[in-house]
Structure formats: C-alpha cells, structure tokens
Protein backbone atom coordinates (compact mmCIF):
# COMPACT_ATOMS: atom_id res chain seq x y z
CA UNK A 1 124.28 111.86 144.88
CA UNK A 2 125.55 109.54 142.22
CA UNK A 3 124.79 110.27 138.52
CA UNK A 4 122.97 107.44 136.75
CA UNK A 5 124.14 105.85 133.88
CA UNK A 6 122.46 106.54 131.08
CA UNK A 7 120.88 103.65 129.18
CA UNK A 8 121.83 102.73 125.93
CA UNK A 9 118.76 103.88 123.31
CA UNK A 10 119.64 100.33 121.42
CA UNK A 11 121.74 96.90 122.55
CA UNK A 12 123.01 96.80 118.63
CA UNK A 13 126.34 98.42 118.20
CA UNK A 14 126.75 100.48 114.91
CA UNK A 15 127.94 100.42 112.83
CA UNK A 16 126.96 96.40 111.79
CA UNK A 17 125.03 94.34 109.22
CA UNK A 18 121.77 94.06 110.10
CA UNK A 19 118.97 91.06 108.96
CA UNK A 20 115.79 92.89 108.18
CA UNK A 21 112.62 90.12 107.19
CA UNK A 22 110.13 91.25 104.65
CA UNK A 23 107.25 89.80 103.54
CA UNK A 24 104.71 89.90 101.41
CA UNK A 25 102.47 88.13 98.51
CA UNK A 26 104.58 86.74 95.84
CA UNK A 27 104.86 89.06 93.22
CA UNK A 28 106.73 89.29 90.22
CA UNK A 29 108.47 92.74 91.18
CA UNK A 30 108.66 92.25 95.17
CA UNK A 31 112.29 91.19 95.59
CA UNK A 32 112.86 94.48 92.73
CA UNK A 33 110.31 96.89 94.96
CA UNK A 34 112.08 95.87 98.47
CA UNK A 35 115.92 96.48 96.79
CA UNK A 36 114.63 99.85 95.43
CA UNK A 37 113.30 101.23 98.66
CA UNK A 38 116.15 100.20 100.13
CA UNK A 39 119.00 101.62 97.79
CA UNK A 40 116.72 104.90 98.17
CA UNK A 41 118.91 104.96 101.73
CA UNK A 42 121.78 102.78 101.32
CA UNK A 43 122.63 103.17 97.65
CA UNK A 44 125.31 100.89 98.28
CA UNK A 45 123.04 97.64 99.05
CA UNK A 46 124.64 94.31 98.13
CA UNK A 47 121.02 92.67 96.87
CA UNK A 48 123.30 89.35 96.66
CA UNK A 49 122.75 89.19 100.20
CA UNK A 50 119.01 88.61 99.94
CA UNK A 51 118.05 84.94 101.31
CA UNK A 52 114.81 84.49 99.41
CA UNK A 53 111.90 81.65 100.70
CA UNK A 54 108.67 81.34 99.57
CA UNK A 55 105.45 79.73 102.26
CA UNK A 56 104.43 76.19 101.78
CA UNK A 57 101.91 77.64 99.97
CA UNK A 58 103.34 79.75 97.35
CA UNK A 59 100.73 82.41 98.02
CA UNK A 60 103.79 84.68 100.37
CA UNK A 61 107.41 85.30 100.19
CA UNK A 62 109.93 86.71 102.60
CA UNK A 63 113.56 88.10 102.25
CA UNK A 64 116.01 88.36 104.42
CA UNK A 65 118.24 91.59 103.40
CA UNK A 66 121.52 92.14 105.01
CA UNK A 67 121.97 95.66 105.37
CA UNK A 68 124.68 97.76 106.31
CA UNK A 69 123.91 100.07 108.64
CA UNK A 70 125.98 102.81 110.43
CA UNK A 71 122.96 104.30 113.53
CA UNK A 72 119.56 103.62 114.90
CA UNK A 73 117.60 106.17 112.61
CA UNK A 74 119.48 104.60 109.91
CA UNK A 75 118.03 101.57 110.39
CA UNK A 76 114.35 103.38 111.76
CA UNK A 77 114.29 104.73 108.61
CA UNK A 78 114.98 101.64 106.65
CA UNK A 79 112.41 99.69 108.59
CA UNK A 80 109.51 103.02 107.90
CA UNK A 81 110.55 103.36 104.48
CA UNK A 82 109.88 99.20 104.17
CA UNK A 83 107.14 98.62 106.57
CA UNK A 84 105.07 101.32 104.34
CA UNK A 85 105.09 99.92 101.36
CA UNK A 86 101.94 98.84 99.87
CA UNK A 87 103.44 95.29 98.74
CA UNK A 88 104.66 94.64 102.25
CA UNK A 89 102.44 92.66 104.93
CA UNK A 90 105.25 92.35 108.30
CA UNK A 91 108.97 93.65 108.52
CA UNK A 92 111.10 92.15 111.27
C-alpha cells in the first residue's frame, strides 16, 4: 500500500515577511502598544514597515506590520500575543 503524502500544516513557506492587519480605536499609544507586543517576539521589528490608515470616520485605525517571520508558531504566537490585547478589536 502506498504511503500518503503528508500535508503541509501551512501553504506559507518560512521563513518570509508576513502582513499582519490590526485594528483598533484610534488611540494615542496604539501604533506604540502593537510595536511593543510585537518586539516582545521579534526584537528585531522594522516599525518603518507599518502602513498606517485610519476609517472614514476617524473613530478606528488599522496597521499593516510587515513581520519577519522564520515558522508557523512564530507567527501563531505573534497573532495570540496581538489578537489579546485589550486595545485590539480584529487581527488578520
């Protein structure tokens, strides 16, 4: 009987930059808060690659961070460490 191939666990090839999307209410610090939990796992994030845009509105913000990232709990933890967060409403 022929072996199966084993699935990848992710179609993203490490290592790579990655774009993760935060948002959140504008807030003075958020752009600060989001590049601190960050660095906490990359201490090496560039935070001139953050593409800032505030809603229509003015009342939200997102980021888009580039991140660096070298495996799949790499980036899992990046997205936990982000998505709990008390300033953050959706990471993508």
């Amino acid at each position: 009987m022929a072996e199966q191939p084993t699935k990848p666990e992710t179609l993203i090839e490490f290592p790579c930059y990655f774009p993760i999307k935060v948002m959140g209410e504008t807030h003075q610090h958020f752009t600060q808060e989001m590049v601190k939990a960050i660095r906490h796992l990359l201490p090496d994030f560039d935070e001139s690659s953050i593409e800032m845009r505030g809603s229509s509105g003015g009342k939200y913000i997102s980021l888009t961070c580039s991140v660096y990232v070298t495996s799949k709990p790499q980036l899992d933890d990046i997205y936990r460490a982000l998505t709990s967060h008390p300033m953050v409403k959706v990471v993508l």
